[in-house]
PDB file of N, CA and C in Angstrom:
ATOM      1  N   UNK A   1      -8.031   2.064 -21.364  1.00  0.00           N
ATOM      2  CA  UNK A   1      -7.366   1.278 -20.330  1.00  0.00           C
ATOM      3  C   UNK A   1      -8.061   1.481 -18.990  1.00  0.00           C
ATOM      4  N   UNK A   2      -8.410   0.418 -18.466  1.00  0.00           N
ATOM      5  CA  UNK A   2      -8.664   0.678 -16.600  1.00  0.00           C
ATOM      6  C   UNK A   2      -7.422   0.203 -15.755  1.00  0.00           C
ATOM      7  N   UNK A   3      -7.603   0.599 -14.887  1.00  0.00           N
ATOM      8  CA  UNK A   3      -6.920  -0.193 -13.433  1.00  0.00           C
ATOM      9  C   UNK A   3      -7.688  -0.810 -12.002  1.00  0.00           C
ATOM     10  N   UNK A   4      -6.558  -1.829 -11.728  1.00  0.00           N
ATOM     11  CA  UNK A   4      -6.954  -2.420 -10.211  1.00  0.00           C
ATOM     12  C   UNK A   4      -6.310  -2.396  -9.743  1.00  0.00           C
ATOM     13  N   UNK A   5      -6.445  -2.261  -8.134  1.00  0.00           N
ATOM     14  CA  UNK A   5      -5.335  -2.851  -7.332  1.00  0.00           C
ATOM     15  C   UNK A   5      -5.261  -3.670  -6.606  1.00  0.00           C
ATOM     16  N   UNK A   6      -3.895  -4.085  -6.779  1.00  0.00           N
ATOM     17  CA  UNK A   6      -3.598  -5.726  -6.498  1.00  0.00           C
ATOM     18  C   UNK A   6      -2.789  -5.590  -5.082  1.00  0.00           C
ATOM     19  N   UNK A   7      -3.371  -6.643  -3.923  1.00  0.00           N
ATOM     20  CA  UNK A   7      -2.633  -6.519  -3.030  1.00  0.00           C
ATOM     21  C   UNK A   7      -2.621  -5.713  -1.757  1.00  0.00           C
ATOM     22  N   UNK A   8      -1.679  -5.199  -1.507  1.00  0.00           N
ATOM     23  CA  UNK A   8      -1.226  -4.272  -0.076  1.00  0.00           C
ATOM     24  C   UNK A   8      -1.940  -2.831  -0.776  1.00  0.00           C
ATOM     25  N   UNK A   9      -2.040  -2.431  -2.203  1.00  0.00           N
ATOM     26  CA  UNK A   9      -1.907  -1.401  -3.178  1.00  0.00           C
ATOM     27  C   UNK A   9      -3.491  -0.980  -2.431  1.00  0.00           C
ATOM     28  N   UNK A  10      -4.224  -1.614  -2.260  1.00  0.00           N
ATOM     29  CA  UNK A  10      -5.505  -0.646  -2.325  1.00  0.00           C
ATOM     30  C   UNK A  10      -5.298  -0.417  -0.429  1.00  0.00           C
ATOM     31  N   UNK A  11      -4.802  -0.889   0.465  1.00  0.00           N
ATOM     32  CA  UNK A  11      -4.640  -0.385   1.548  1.00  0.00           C
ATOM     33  C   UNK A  11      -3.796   0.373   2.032  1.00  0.00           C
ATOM     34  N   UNK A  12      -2.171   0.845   1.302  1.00  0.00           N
ATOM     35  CA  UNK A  12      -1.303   1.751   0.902  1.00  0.00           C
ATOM     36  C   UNK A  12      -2.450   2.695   0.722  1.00  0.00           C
ATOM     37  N   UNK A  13      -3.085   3.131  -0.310  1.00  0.00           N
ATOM     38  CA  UNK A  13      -3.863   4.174  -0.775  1.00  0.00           C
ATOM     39  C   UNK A  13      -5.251   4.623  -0.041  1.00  0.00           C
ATOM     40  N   UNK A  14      -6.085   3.523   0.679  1.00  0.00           N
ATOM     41  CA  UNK A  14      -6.618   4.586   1.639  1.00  0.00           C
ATOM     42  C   UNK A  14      -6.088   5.059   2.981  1.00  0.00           C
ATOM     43  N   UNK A  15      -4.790   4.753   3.353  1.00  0.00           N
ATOM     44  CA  UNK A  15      -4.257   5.595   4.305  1.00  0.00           C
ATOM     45  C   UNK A  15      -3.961   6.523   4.079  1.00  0.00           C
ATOM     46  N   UNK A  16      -3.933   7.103   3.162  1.00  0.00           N
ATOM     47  CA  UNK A  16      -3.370   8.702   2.182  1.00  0.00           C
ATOM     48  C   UNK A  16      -4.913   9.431   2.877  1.00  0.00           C
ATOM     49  N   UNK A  17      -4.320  10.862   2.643  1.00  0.00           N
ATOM     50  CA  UNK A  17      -5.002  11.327   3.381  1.00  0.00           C
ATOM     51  C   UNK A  17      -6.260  11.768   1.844  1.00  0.00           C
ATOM     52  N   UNK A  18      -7.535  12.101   2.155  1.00  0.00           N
ATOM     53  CA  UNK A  18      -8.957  12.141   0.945  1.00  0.00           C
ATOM     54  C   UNK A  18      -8.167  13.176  -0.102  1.00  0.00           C
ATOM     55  N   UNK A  19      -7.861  14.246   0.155  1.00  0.00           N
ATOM     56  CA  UNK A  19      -7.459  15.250  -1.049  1.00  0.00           C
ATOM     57  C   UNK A  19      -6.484  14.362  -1.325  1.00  0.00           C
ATOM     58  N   UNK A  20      -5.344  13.787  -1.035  1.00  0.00           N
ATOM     59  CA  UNK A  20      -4.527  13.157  -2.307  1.00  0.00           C
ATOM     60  C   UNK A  20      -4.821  12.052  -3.490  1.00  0.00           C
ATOM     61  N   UNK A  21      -6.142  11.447  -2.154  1.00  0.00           N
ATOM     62  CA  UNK A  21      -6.627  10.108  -3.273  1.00  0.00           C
ATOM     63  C   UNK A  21      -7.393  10.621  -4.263  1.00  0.00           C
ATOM     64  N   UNK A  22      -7.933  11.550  -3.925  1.00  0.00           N
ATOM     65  CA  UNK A  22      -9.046  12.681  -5.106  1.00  0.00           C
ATOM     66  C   UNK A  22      -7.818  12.934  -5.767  1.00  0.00           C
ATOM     67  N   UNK A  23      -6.716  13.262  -5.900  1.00  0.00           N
ATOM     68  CA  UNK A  23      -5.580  14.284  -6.621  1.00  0.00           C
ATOM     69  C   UNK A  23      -5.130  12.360  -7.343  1.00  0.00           C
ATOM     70  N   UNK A  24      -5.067  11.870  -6.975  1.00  0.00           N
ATOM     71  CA  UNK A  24      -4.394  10.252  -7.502  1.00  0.00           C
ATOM     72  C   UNK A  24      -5.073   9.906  -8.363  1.00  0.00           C
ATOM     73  N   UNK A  25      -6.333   9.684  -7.990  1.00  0.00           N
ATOM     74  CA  UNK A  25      -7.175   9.712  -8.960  1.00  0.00           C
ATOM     75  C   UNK A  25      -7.801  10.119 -10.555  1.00  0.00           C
ATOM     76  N   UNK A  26      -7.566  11.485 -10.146  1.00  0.00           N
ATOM     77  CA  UNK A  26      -7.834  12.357 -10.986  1.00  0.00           C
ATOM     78  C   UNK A  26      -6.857  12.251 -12.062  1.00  0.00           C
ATOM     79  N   UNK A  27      -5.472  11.990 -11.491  1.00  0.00           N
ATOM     80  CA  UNK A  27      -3.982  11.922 -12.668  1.00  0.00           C
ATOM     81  C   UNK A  27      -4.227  10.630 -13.302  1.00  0.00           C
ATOM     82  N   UNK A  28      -4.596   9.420 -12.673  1.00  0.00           N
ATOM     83  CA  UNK A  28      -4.926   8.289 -12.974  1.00  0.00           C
ATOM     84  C   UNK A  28      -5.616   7.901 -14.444  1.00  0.00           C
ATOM     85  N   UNK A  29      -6.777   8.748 -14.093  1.00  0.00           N
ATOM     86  CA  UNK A  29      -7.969   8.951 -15.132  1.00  0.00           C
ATOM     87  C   UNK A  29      -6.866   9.724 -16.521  1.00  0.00           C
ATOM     88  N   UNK A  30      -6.618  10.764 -16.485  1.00  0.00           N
ATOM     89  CA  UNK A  30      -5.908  11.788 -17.444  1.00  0.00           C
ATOM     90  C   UNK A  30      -5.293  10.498 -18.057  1.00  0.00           C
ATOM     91  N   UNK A  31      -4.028  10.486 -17.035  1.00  0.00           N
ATOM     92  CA  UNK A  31      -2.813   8.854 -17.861  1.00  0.00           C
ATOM     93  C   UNK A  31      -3.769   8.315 -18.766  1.00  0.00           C
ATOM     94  N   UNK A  32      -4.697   7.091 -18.065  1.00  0.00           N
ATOM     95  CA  UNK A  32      -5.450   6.246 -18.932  1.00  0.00           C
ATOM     96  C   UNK A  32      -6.158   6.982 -19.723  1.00  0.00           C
ATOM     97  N   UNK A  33      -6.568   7.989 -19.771  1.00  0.00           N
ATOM     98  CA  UNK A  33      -6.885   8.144 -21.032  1.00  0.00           C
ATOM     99  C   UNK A  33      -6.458   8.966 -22.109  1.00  0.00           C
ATOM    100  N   UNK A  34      -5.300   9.081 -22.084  1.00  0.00           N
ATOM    101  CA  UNK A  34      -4.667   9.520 -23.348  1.00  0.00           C
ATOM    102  C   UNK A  34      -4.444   8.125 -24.200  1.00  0.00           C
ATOM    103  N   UNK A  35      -3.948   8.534 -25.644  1.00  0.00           N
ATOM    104  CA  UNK A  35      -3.935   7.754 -26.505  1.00  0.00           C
ATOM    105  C   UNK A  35      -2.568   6.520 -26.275  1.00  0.00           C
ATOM    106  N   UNK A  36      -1.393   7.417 -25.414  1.00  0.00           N
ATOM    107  CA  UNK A  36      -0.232   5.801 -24.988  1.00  0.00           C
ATOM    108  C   UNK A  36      -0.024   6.617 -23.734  1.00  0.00           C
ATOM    109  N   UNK A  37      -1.040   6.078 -22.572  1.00  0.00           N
ATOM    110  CA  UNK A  37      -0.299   6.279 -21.444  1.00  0.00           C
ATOM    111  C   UNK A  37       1.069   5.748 -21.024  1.00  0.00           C
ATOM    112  N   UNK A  38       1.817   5.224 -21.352  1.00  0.00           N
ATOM    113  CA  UNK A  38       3.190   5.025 -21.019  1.00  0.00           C
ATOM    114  C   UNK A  38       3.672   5.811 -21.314  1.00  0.00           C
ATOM    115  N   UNK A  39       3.333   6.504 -21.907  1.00  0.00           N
ATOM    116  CA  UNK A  39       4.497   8.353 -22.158  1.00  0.00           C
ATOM    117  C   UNK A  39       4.299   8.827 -21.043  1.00  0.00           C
ATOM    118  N   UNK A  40       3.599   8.346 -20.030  1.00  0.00           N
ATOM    119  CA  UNK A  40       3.552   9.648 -18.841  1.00  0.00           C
ATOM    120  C   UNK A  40       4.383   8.963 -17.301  1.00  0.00           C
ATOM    121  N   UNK A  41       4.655   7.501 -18.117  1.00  0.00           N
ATOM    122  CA  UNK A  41       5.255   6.135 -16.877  1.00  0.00           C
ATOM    123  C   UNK A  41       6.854   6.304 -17.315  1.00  0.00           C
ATOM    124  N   UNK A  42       7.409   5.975 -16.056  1.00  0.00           N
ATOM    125  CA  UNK A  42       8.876   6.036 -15.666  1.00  0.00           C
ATOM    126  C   UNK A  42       9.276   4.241 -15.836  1.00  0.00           C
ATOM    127  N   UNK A  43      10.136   3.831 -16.777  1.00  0.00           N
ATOM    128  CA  UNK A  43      10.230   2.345 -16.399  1.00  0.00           C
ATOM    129  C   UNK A  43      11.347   2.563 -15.082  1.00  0.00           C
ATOM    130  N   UNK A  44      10.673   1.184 -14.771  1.00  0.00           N
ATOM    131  CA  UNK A  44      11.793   1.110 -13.314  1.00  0.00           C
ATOM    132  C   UNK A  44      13.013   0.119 -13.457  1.00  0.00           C
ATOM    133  N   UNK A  45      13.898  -0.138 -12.460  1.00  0.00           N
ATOM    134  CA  UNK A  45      14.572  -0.891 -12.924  1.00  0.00           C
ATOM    135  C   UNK A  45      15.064  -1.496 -11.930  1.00  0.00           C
ATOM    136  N   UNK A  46      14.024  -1.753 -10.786  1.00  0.00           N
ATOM    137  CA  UNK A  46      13.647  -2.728  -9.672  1.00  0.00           C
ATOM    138  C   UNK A  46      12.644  -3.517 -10.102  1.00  0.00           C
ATOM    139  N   UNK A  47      12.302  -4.544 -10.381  1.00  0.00           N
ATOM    140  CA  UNK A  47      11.513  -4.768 -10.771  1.00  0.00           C
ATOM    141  C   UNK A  47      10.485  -5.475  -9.698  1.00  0.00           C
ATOM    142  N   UNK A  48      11.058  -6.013  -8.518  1.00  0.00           N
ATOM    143  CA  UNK A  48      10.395  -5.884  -7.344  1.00  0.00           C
ATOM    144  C   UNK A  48       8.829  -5.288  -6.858  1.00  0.00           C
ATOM    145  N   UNK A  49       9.160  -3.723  -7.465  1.00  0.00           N
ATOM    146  CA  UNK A  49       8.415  -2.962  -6.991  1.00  0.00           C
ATOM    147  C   UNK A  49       7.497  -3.068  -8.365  1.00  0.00           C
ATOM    148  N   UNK A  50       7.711  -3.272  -9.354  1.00  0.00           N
ATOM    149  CA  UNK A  50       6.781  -3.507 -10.912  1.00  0.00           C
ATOM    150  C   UNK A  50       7.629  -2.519 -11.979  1.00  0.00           C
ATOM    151  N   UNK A  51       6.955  -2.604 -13.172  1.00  0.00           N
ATOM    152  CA  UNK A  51       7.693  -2.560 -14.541  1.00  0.00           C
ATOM    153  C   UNK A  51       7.897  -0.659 -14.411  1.00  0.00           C
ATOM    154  N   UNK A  52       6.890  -0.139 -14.120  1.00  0.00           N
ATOM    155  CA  UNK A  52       6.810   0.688 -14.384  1.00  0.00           C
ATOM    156  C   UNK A  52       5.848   1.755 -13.252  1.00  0.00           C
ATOM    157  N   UNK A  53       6.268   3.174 -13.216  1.00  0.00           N
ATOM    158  CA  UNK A  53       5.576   3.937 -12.412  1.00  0.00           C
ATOM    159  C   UNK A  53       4.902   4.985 -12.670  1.00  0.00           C
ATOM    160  N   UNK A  54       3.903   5.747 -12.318  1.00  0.00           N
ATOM    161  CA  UNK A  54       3.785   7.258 -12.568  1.00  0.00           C
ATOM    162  C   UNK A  54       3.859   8.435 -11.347  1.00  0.00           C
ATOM    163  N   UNK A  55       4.179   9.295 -11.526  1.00  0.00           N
ATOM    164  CA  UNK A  55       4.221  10.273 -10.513  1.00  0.00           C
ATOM    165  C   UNK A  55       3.521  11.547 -10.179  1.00  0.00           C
ATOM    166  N   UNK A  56       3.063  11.677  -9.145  1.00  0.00           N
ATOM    167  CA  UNK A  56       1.956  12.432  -8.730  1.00  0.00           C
ATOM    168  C   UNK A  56       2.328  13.458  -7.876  1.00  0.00           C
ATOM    169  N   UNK A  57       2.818  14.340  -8.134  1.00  0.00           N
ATOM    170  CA  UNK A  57       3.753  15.461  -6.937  1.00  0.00           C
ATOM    171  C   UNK A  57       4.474  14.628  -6.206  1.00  0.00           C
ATOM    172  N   UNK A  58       4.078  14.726  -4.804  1.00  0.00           N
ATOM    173  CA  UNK A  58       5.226  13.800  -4.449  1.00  0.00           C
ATOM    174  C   UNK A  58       5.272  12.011  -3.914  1.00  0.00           C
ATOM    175  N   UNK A  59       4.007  11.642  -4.960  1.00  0.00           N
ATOM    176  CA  UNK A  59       3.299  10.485  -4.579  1.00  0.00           C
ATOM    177  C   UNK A  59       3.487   9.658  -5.846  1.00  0.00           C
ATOM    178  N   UNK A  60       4.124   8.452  -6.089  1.00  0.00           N
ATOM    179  CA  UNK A  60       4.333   7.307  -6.860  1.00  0.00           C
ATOM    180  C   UNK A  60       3.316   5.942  -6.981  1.00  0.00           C
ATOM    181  N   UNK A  61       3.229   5.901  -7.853  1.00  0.00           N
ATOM    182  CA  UNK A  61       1.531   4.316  -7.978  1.00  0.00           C
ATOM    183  C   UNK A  61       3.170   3.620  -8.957  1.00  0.00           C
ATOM    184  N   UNK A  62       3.510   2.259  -8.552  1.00  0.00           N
ATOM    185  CA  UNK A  62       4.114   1.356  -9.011  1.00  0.00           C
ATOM    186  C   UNK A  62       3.316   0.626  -9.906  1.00  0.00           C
ATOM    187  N   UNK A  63       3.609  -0.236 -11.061  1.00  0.00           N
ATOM    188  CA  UNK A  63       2.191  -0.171 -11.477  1.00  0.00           C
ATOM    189  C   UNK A  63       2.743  -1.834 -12.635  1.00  0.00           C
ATOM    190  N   UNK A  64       2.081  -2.632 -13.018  1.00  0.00           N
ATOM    191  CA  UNK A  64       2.602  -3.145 -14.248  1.00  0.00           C
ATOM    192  C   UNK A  64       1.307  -3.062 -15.469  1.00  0.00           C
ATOM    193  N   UNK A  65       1.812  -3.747 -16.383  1.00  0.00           N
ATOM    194  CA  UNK A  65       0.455  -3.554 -17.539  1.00  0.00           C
ATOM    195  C   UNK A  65       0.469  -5.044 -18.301  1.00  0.00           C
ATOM    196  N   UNK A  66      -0.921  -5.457 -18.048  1.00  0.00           N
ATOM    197  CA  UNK A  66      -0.956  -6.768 -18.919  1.00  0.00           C
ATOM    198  C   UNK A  66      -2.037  -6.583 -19.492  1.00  0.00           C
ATOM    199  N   UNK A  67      -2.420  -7.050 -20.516  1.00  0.00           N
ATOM    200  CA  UNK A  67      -3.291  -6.735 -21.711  1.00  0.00           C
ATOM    201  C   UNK A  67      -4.022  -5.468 -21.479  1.00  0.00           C
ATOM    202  N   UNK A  68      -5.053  -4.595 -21.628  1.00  0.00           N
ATOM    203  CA  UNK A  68      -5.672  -3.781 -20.970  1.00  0.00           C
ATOM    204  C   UNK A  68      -5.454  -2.764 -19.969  1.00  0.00           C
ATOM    205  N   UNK A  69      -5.085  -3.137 -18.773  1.00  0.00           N
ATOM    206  CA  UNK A  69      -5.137  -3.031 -17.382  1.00  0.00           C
ATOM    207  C   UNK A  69      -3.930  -2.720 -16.771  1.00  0.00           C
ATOM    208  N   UNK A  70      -4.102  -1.735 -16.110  1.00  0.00           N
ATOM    209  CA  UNK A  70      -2.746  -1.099 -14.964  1.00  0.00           C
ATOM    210  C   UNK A  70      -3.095  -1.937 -13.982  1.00  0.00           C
ATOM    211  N   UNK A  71      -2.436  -2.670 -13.333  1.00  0.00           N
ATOM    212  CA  UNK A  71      -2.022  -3.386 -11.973  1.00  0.00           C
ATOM    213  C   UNK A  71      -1.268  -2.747 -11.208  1.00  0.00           C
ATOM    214  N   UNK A  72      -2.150  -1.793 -10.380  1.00  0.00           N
ATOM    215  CA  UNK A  72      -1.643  -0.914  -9.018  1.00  0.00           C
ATOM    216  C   UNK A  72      -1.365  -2.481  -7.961  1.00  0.00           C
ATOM    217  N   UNK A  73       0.202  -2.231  -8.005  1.00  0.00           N
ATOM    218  CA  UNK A  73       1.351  -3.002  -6.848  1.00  0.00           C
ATOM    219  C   UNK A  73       1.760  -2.176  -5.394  1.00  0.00           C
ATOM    220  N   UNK A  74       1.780  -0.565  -5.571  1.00  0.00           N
ATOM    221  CA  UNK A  74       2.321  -0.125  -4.566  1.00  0.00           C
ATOM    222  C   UNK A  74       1.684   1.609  -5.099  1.00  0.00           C
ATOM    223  N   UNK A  75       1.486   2.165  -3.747  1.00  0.00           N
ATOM    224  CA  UNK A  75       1.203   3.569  -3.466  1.00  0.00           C
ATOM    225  C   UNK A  75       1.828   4.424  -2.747  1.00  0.00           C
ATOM    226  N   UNK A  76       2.632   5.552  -2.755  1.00  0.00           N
ATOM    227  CA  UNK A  76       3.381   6.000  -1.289  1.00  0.00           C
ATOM    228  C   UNK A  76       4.020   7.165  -1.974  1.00  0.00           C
ATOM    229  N   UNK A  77       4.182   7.180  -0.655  1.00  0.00           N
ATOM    230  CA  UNK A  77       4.939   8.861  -1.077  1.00  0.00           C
ATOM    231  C   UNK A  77       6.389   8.709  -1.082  1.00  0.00           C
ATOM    232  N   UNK A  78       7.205   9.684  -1.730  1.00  0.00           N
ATOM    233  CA  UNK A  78       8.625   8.860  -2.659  1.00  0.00           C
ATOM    234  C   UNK A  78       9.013   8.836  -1.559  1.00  0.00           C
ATOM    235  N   UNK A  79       9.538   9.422  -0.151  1.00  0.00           N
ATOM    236  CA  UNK A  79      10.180   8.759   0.554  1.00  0.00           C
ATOM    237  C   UNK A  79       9.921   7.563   1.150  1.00  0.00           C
ATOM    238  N   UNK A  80       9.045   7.019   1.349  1.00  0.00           N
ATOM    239  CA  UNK A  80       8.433   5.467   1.584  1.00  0.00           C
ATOM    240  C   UNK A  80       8.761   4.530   0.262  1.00  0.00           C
ATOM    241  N   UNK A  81       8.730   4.966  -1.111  1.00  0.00           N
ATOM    242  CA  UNK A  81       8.185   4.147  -1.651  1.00  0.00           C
ATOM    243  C   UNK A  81       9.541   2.942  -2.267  1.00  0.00           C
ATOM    244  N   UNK A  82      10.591   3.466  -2.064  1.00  0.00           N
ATOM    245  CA  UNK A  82      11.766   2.191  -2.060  1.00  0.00           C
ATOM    246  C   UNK A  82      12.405   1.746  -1.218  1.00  0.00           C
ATOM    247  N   UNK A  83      11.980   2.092  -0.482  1.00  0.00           N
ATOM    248  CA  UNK A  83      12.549   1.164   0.946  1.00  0.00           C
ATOM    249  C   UNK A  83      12.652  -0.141   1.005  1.00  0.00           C
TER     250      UNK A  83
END
């Protein structure tokens, strides 16, 4: 599986400060590549924000999945990220 991001999602994420996007990253990679990354995704049940999320200490990637591909929707840290 890869990902992109769609939207506000890739400018959410370089305002993060370099060690978290290195740390985002890095979890990113792991997820996708296990054999069903959705064991490691939270479904949501806003759907607003997208189908599904993963969590990164205290940092959330909103995310959906269509054929292949994670579609990064939103980046933030959990107190930002349902507002």
């Amino acid at each position: 599986m890869k990902y992109v991001f769609k939207g506000n999602s890739i400018k959410e994420f370089s305002k993060l400060p370099r060690e978290i996007q290195a740390h985002i990253k890095e979890k990113l990679e792991f997820y996708l590549s296990s054999s069903s990354p959705l064991d490691f995704a939270e479904h949501l049940t806003d759907f607003n924000l997208g189908e599904y999320r993963f969590r990164v200490g205290d940092y959330r990637i909103a995310f959906d999945v269509e054929n292949d591909t994670v579609k990064i929707l939103k980046v933030g840290h959990r107190k930002d990220m349902y507002k």
